[in-house]
C-alpha atoms as a PDB file:
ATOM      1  CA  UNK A   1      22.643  -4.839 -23.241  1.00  0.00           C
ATOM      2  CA  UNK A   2      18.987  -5.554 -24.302  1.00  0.00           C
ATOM      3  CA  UNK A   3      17.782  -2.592 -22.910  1.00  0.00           C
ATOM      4  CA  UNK A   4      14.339  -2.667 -24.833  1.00  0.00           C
ATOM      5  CA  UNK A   5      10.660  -2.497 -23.681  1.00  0.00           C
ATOM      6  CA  UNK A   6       7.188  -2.142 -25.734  1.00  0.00           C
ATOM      7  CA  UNK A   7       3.829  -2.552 -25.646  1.00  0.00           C
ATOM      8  CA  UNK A   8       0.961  -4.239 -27.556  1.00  0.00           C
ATOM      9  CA  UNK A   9      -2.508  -2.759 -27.848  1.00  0.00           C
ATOM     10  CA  UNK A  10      -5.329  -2.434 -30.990  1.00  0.00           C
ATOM     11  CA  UNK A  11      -7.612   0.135 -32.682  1.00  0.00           C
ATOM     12  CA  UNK A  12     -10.642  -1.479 -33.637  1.00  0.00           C
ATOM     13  CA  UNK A  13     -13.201  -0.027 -36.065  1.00  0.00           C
ATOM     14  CA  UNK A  14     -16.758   1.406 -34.998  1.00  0.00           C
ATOM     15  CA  UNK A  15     -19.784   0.834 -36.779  1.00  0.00           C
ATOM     16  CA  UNK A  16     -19.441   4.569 -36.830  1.00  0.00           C
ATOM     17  CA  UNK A  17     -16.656   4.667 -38.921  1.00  0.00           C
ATOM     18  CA  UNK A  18     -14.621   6.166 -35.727  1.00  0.00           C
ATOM     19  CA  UNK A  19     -11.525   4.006 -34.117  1.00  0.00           C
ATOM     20  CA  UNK A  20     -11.223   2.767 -30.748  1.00  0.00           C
ATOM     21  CA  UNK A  21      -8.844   1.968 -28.401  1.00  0.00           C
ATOM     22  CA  UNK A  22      -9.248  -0.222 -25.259  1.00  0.00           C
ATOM     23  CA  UNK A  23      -7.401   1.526 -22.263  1.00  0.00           C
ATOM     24  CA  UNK A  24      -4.249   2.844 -23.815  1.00  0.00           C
ATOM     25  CA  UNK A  25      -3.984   5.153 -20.156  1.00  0.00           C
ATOM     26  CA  UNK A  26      -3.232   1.035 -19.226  1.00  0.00           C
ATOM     27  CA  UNK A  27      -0.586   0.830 -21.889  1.00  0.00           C
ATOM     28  CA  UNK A  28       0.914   3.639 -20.989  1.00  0.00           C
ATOM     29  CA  UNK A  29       1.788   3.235 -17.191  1.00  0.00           C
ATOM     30  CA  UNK A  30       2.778  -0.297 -17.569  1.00  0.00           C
ATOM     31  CA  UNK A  31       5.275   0.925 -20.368  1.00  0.00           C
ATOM     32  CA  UNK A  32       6.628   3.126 -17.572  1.00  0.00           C
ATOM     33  CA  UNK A  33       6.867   0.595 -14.577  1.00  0.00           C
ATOM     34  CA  UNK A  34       8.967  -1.780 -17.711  1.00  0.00           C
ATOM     35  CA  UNK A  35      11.182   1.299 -18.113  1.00  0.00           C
ATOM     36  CA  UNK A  36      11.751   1.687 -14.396  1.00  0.00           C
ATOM     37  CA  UNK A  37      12.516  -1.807 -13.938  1.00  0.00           C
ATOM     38  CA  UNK A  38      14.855  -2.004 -17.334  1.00  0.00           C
ATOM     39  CA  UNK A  39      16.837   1.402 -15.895  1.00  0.00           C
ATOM     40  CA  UNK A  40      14.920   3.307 -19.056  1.00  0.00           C
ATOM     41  CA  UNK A  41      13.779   6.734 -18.700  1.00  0.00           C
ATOM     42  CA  UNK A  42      10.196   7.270 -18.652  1.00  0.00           C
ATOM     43  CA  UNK A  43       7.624   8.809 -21.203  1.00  0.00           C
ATOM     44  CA  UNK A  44       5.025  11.255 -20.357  1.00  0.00           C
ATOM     45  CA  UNK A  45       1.659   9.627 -20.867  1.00  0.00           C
ATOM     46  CA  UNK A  46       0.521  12.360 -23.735  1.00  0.00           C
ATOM     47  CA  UNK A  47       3.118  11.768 -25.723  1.00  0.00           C
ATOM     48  CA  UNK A  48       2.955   7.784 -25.731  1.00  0.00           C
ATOM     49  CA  UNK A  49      -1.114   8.293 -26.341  1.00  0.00           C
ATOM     50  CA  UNK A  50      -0.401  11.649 -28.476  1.00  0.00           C
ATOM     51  CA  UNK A  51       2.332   9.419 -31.048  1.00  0.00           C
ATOM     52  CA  UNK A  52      -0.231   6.293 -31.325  1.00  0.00           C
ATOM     53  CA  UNK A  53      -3.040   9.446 -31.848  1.00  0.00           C
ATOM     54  CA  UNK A  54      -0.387  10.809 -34.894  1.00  0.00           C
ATOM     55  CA  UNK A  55       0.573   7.263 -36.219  1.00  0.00           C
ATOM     56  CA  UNK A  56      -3.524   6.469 -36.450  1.00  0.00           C
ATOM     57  CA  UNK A  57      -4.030   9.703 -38.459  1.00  0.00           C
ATOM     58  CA  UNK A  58      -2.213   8.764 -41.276  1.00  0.00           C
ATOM     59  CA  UNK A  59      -1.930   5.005 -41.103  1.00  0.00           C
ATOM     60  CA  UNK A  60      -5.645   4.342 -40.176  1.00  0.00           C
ATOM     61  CA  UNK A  61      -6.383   2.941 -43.392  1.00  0.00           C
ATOM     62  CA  UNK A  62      -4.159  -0.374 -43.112  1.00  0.00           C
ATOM     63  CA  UNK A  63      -7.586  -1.258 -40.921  1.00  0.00           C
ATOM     64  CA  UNK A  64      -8.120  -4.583 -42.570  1.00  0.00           C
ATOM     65  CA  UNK A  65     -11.490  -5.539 -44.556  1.00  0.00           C
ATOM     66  CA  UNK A  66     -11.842  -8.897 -42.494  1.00  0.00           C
ATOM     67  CA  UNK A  67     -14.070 -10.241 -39.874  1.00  0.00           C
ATOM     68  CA  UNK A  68     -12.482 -10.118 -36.415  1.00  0.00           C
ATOM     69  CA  UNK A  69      -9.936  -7.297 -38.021  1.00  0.00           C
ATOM     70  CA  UNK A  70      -8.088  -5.169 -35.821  1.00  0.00           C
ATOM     71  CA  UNK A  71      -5.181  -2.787 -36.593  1.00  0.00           C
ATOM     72  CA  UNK A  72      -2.117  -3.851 -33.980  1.00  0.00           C
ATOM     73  CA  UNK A  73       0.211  -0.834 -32.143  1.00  0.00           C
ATOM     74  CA  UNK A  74       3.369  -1.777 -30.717  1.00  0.00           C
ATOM     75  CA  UNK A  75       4.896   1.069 -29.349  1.00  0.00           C
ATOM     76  CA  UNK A  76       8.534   0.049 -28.356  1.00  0.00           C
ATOM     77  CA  UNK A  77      11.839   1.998 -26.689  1.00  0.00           C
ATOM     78  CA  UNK A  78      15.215   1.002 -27.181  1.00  0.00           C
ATOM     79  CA  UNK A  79      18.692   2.174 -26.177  1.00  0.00           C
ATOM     80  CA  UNK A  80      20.335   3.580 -29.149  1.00  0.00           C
ATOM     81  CA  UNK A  81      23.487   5.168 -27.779  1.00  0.00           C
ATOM     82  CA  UNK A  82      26.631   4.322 -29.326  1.00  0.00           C
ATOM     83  CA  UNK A  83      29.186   2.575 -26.619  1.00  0.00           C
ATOM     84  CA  UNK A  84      29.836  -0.381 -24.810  1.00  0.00           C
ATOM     85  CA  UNK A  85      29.645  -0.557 -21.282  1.00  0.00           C
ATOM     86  CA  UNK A  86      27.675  -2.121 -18.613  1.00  0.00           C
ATOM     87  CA  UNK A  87      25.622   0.916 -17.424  1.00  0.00           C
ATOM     88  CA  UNK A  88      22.029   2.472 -18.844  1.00  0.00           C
ATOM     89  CA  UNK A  89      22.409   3.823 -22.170  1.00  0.00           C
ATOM     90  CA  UNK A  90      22.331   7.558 -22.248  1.00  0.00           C
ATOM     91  CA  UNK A  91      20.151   7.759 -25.728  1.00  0.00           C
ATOM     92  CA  UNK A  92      16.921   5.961 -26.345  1.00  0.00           C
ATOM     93  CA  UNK A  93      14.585   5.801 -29.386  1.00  0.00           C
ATOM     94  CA  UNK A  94      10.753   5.935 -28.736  1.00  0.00           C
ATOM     95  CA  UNK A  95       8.955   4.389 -32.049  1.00  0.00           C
ATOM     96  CA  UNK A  96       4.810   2.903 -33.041  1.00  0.00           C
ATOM     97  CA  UNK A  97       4.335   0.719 -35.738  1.00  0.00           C
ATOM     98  CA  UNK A  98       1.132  -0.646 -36.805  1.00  0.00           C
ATOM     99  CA  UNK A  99       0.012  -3.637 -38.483  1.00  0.00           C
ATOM    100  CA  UNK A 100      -3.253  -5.308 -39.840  1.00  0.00           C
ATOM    101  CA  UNK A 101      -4.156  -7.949 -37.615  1.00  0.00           C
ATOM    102  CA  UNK A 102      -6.576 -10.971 -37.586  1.00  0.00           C
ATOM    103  CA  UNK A 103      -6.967 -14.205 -35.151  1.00  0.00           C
ATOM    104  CA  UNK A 104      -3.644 -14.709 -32.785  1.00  0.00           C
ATOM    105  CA  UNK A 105      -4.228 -18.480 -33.158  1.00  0.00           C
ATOM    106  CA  UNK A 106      -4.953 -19.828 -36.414  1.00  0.00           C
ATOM    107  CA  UNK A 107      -7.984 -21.818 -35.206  1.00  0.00           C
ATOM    108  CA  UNK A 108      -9.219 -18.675 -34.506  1.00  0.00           C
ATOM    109  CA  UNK A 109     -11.588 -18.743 -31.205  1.00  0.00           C
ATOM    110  CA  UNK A 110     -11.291 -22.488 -30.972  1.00  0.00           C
ATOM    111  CA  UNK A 111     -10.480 -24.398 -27.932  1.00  0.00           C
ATOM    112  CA  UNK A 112      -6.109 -24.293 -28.095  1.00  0.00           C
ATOM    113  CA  UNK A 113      -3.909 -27.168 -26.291  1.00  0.00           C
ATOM    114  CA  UNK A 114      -1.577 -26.486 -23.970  1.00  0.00           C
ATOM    115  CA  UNK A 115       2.077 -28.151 -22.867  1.00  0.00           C
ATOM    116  CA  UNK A 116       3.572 -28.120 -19.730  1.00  0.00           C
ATOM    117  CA  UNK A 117       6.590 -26.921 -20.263  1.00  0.00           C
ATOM    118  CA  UNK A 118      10.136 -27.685 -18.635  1.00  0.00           C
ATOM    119  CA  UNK A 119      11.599 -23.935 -19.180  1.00  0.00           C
ATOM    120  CA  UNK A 120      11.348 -21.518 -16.489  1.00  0.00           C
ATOM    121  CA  UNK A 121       9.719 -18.045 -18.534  1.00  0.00           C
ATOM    122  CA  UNK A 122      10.940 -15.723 -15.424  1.00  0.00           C
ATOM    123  CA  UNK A 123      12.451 -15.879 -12.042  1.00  0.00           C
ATOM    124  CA  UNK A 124      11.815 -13.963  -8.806  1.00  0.00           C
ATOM    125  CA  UNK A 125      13.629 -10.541  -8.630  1.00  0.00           C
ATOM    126  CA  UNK A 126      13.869 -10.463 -12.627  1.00  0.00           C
ATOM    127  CA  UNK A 127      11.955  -9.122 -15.512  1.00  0.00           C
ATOM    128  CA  UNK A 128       8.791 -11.024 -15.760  1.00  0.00           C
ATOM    129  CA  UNK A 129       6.561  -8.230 -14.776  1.00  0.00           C
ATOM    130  CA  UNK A 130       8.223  -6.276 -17.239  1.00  0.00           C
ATOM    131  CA  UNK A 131       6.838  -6.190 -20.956  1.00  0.00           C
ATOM    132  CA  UNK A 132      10.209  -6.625 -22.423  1.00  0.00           C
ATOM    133  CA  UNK A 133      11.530  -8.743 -25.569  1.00  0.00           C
ATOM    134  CA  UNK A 134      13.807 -10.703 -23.476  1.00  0.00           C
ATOM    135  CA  UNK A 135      10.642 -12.177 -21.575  1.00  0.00           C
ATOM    136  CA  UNK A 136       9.124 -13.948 -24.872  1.00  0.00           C
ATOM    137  CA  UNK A 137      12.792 -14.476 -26.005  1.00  0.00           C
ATOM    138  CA  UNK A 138      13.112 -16.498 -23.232  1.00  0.00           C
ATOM    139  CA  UNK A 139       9.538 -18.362 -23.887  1.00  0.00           C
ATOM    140  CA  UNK A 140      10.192 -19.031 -27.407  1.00  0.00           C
ATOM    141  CA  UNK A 141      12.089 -22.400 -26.365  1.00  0.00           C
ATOM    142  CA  UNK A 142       9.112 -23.599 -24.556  1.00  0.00           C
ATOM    143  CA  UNK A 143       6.568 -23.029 -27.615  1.00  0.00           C
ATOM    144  CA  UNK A 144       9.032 -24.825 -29.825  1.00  0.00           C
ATOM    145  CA  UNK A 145       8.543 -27.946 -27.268  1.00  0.00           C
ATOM    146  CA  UNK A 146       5.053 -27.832 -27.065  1.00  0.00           C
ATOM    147  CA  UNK A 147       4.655 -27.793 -30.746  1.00  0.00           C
ATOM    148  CA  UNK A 148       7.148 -30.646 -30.965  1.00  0.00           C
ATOM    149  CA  UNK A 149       4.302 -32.298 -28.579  1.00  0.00           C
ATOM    150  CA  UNK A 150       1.648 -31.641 -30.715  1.00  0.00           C
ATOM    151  CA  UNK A 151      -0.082 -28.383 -28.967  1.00  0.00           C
ATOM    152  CA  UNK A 152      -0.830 -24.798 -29.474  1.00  0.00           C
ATOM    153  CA  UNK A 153       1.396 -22.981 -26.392  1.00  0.00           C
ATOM    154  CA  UNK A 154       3.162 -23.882 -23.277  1.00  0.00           C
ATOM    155  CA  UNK A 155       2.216 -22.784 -19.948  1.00  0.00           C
ATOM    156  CA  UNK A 156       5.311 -21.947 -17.598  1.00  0.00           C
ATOM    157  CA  UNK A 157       5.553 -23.407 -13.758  1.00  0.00           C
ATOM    158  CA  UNK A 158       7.315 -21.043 -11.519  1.00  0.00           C
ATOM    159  CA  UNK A 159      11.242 -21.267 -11.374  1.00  0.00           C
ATOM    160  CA  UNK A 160      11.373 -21.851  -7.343  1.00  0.00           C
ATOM    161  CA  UNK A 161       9.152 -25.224  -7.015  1.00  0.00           C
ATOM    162  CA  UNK A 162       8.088 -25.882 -10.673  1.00  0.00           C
ATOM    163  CA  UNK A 163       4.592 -26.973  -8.995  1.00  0.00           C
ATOM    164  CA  UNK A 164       2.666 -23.722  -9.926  1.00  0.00           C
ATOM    165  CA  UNK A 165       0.947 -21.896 -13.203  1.00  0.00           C
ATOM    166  CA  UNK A 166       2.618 -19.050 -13.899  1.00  0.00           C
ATOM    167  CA  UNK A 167       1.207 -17.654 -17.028  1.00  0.00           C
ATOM    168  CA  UNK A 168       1.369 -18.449 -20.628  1.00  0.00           C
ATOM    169  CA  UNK A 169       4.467 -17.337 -23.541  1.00  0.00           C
ATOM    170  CA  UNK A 170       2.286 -13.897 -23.847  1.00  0.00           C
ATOM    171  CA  UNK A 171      -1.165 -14.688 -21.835  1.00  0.00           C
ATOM    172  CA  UNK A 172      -2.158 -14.839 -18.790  1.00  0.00           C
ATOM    173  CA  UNK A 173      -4.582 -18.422 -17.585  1.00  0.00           C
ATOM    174  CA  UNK A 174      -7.845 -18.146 -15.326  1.00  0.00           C
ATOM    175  CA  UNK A 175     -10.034 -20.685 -14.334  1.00  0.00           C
ATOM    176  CA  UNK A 176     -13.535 -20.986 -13.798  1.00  0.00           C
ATOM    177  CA  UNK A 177     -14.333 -23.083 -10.791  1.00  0.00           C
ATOM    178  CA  UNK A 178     -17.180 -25.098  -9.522  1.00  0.00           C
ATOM    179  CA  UNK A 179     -17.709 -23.261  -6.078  1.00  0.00           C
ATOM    180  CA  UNK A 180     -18.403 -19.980  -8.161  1.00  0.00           C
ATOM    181  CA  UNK A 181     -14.781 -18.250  -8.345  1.00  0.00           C
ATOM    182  CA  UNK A 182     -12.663 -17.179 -11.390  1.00  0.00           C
ATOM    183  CA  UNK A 183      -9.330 -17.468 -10.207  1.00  0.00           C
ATOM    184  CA  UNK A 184      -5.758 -16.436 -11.558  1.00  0.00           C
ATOM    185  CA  UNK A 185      -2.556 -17.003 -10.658  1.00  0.00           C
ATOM    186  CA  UNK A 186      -1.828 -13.869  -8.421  1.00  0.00           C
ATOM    187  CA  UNK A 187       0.914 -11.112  -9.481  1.00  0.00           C
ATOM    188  CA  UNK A 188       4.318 -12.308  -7.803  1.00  0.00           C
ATOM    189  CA  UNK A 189       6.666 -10.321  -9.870  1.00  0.00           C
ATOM    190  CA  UNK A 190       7.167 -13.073 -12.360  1.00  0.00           C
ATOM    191  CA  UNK A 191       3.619 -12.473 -14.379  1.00  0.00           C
ATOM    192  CA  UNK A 192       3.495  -9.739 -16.802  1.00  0.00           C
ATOM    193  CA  UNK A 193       0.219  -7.636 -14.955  1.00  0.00           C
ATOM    194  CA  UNK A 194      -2.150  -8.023 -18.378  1.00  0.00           C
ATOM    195  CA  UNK A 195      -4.727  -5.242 -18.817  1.00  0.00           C
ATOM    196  CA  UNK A 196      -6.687  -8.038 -20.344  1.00  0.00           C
ATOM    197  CA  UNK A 197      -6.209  -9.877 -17.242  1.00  0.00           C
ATOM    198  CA  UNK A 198      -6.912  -6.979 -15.084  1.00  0.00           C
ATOM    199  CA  UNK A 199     -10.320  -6.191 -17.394  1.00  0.00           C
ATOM    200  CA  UNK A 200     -11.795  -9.706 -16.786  1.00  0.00           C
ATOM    201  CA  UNK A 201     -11.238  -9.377 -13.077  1.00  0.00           C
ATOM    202  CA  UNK A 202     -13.215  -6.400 -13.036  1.00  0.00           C
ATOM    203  CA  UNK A 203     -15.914  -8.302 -15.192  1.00  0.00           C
ATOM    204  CA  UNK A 204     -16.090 -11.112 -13.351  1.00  0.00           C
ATOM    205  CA  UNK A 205     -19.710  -9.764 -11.146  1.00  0.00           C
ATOM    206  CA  UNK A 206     -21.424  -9.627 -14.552  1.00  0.00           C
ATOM    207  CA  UNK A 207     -21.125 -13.417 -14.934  1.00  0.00           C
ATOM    208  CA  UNK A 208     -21.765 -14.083 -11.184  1.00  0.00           C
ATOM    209  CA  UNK A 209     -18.336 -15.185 -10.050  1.00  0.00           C
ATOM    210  CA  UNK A 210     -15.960 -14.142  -7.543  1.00  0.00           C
ATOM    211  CA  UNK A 211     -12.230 -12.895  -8.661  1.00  0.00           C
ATOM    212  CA  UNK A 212      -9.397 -14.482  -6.885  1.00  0.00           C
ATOM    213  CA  UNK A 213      -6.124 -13.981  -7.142  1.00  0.00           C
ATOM    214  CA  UNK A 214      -3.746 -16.818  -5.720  1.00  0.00           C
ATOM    215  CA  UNK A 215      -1.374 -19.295  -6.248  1.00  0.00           C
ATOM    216  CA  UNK A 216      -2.755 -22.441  -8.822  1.00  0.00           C
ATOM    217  CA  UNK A 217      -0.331 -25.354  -8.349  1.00  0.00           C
ATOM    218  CA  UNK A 218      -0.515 -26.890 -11.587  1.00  0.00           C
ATOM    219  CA  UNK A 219      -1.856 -30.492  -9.765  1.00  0.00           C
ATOM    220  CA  UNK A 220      -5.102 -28.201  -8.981  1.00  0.00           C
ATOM    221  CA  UNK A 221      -5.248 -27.949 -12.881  1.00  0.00           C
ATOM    222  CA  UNK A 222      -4.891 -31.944 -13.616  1.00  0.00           C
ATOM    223  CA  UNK A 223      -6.870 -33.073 -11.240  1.00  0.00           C
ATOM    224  CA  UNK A 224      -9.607 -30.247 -11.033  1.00  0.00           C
ATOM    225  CA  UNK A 225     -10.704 -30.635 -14.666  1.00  0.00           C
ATOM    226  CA  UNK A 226     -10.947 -34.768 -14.413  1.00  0.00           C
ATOM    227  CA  UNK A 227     -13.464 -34.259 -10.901  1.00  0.00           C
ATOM    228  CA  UNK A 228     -14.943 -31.219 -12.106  1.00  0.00           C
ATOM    229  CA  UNK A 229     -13.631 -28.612  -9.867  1.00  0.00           C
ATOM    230  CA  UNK A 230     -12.527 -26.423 -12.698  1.00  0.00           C
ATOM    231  CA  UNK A 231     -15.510 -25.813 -15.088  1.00  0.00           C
ATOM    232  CA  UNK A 232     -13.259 -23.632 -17.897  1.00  0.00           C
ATOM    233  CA  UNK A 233      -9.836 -22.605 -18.261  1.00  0.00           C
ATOM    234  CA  UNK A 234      -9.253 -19.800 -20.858  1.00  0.00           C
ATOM    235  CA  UNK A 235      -6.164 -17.531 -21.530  1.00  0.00           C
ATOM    236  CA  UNK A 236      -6.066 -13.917 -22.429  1.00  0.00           C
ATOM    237  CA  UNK A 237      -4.338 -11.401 -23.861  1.00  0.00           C
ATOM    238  CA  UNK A 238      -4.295  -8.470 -26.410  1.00  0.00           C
ATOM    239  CA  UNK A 239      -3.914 -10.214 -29.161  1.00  0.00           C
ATOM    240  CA  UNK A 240      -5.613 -13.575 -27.936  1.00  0.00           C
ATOM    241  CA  UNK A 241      -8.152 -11.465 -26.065  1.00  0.00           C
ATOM    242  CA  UNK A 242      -9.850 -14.207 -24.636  1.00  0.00           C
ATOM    243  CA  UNK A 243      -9.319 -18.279 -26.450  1.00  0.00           C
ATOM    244  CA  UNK A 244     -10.596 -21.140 -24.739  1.00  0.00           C
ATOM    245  CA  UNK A 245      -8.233 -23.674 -23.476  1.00  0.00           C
ATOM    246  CA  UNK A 246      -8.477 -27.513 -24.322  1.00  0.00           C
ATOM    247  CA  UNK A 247      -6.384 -30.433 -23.419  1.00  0.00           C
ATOM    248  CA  UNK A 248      -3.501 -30.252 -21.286  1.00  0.00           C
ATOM    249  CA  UNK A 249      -0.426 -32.429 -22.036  1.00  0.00           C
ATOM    250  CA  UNK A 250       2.751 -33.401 -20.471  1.00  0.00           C
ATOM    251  CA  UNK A 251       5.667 -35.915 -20.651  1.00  0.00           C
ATOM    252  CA  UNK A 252       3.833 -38.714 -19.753  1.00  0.00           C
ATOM    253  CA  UNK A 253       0.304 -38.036 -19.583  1.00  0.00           C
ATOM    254  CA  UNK A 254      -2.720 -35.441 -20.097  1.00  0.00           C
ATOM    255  CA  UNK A 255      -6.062 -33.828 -18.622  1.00  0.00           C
ATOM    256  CA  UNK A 256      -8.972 -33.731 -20.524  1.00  0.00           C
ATOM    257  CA  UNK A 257     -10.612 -30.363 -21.745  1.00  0.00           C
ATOM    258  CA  UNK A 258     -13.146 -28.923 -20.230  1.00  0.00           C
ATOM    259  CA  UNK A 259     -14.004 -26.552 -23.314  1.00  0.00           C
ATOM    260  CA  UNK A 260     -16.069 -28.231 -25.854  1.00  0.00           C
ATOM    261  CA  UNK A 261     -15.103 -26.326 -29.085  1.00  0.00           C
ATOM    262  CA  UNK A 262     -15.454 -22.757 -28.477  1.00  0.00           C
ATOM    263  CA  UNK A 263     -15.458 -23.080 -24.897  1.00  0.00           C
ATOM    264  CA  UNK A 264     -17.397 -22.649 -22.246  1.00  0.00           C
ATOM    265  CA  UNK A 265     -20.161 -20.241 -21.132  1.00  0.00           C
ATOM    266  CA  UNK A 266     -18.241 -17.881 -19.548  1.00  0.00           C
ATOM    267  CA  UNK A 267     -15.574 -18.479 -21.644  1.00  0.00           C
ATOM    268  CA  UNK A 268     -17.562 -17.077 -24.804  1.00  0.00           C
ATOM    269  CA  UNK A 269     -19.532 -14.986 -22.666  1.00  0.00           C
ATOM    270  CA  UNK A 270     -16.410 -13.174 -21.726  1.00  0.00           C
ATOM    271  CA  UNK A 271     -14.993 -13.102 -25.026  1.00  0.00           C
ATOM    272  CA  UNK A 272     -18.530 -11.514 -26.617  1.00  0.00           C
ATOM    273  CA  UNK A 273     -18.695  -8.750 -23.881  1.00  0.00           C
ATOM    274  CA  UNK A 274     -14.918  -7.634 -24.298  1.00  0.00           C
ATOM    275  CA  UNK A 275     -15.474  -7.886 -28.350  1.00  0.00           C
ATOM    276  CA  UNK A 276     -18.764  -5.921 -28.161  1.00  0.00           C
ATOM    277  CA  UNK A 277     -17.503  -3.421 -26.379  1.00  0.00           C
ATOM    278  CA  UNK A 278     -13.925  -2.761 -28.069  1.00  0.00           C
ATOM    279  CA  UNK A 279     -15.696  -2.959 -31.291  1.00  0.00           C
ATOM    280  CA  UNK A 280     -18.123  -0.412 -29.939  1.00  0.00           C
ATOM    281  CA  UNK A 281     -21.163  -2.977 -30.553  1.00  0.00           C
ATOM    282  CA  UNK A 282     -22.075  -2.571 -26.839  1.00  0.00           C
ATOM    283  CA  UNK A 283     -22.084   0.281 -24.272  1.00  0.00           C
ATOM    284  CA  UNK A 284     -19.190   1.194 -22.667  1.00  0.00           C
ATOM    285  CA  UNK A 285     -20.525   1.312 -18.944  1.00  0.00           C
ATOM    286  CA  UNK A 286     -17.117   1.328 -17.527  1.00  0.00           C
ATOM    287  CA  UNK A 287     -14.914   4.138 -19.489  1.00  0.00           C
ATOM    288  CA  UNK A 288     -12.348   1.682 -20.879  1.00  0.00           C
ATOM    289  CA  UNK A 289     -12.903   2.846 -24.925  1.00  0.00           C
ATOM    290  CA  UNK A 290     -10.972   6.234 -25.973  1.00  0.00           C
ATOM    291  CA  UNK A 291     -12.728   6.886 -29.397  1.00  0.00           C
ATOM    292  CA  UNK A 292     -10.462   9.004 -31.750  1.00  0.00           C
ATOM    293  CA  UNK A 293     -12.768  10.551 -34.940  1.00  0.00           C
END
């Protein structure tokens, strides 16, 4: 009964030859408040970090020889016991897997479009906080619509009132706004918690702005980027790590995007200072890089 959780994390290559990884002590907990939530049993931190550690030591070399190159880890847990009944399973397999990875979106760091979409992703009291398949299963209806409508991804309302950003199919949305704050939609229980997200909140004084965390009714978003209340709207992830947002589109209508190309300043200048420092190009003043030799 889709009892199933993983998580999604990369090793990036040093100019040192040594491989990095950005806060796996991250990935690790937040596998462990998914299991708690899908009735799983949880993993001791060493040996989620300790298999990625013996899965990098002898499948390092898939790093791929490309320009913005990363190797991908998706440690995963699924029931595996044998019956059929509507309790937790009493057998579980624990498995990483790692794959070559380049851009998440083929225009690489360019500006991406977004649709509105009329799917709910997650609904109070459910799973949406939980890093589960069933999550992007449930999201995969709503990127099929807005690529019917001519964008890149879908951004999800909340299921109560449909009037408020929730977060993207796998990123979260933040918004740079005119009176100085970077604001994102606060954790309700229906937004995966994104170490991503949670990074850029913590780098938020470098660039001078204020993190908020709060509700964003989706109006805010239409109507702040036509008066010029929102500067930049980006999204981030793992995989996206940080892609400028463009146009947003509807049934009916569409805002105008705020990011140029590439996106904003802060957009690129967040971007730069995550990239620097996974890639170990820059110092790692706040203890987020675990460097394995």
């Amino acid at each position: 009964y889709a009892q199933e959780i993983f998580e999604g994390l990369k090793a990036y290559r040093h100019p040192d030859g040594a491989l990095g990884l950005f806060r796996p002590e991250a990935n690790a907990a937040r596998f462990n408040a998914s299991a708690e939530r899908l009735a799983m049993p949880a993993l001791p931190e060493d040996l989620f970090l300790g298999a990625i550690r013996a899965l990098l030591e002898v499948d390092g070399e898939w790093y791929p020889a490309v320009e913005g190159g990363s190797l991908y880890l998706r440690p995963f847990m699924i029931a595996t016991e044998a019956f059929l009944g509507v309790r937790p399973a009493k057998k579980y397999k624990f498995i990483v897997i790692a794959s070559p990875a380049g851009n998440y979106f083929k225009s690489g760091a360019k500006a991406v479009s977004i649709w509105i979409s009329d799917y709910t992703r997650a609904a109070p009291g459910g799973t949406g906080a939980a890093k589960c398949g069933g999550n992007y299963a449930s999201a995969l209806a709503g990127q099929i619509e807005g690529s019917a409508n001519g964008c890149d991804q879908a951004v999800f309302l909340d299921s109560a009132t449909h009037t408020k950003v929730d977060e993207l199919g796998g990123m979260n949305v933040f918004f740079v706004m005119r009176d100085g704050t970077l604001v994102t939609p606060e954790l309700t229980g229906t937004i995966l918690p994104g170490i991503t997200r949670m990074s850029v909140l913590e780098l938020a004084h470098e660039f001078g702005l204020r993190p908020v965390e709060r509700a964003v009714p989706i109006q805010e978003w239409r109507d702040g980027v036509v008066s010029g209340e929102v500067l930049e709207v980006f999204a981030c992830g793992t995989a996206a790590i940080i892609t400028p947002i463009g146009e947003l589109r509807w049934a009916g209508g569409s805002a105008p995007s705020t990011a140029g190309e590439f996106g904003g300043e802060v957009t690129r200048g967040m971007r730069e200072r995550l990239l620097s420092m996974q890639q170990g190009r820059s110092e790692d003043t706040y203890g987020w890089m675990t460097r394995l030799v």
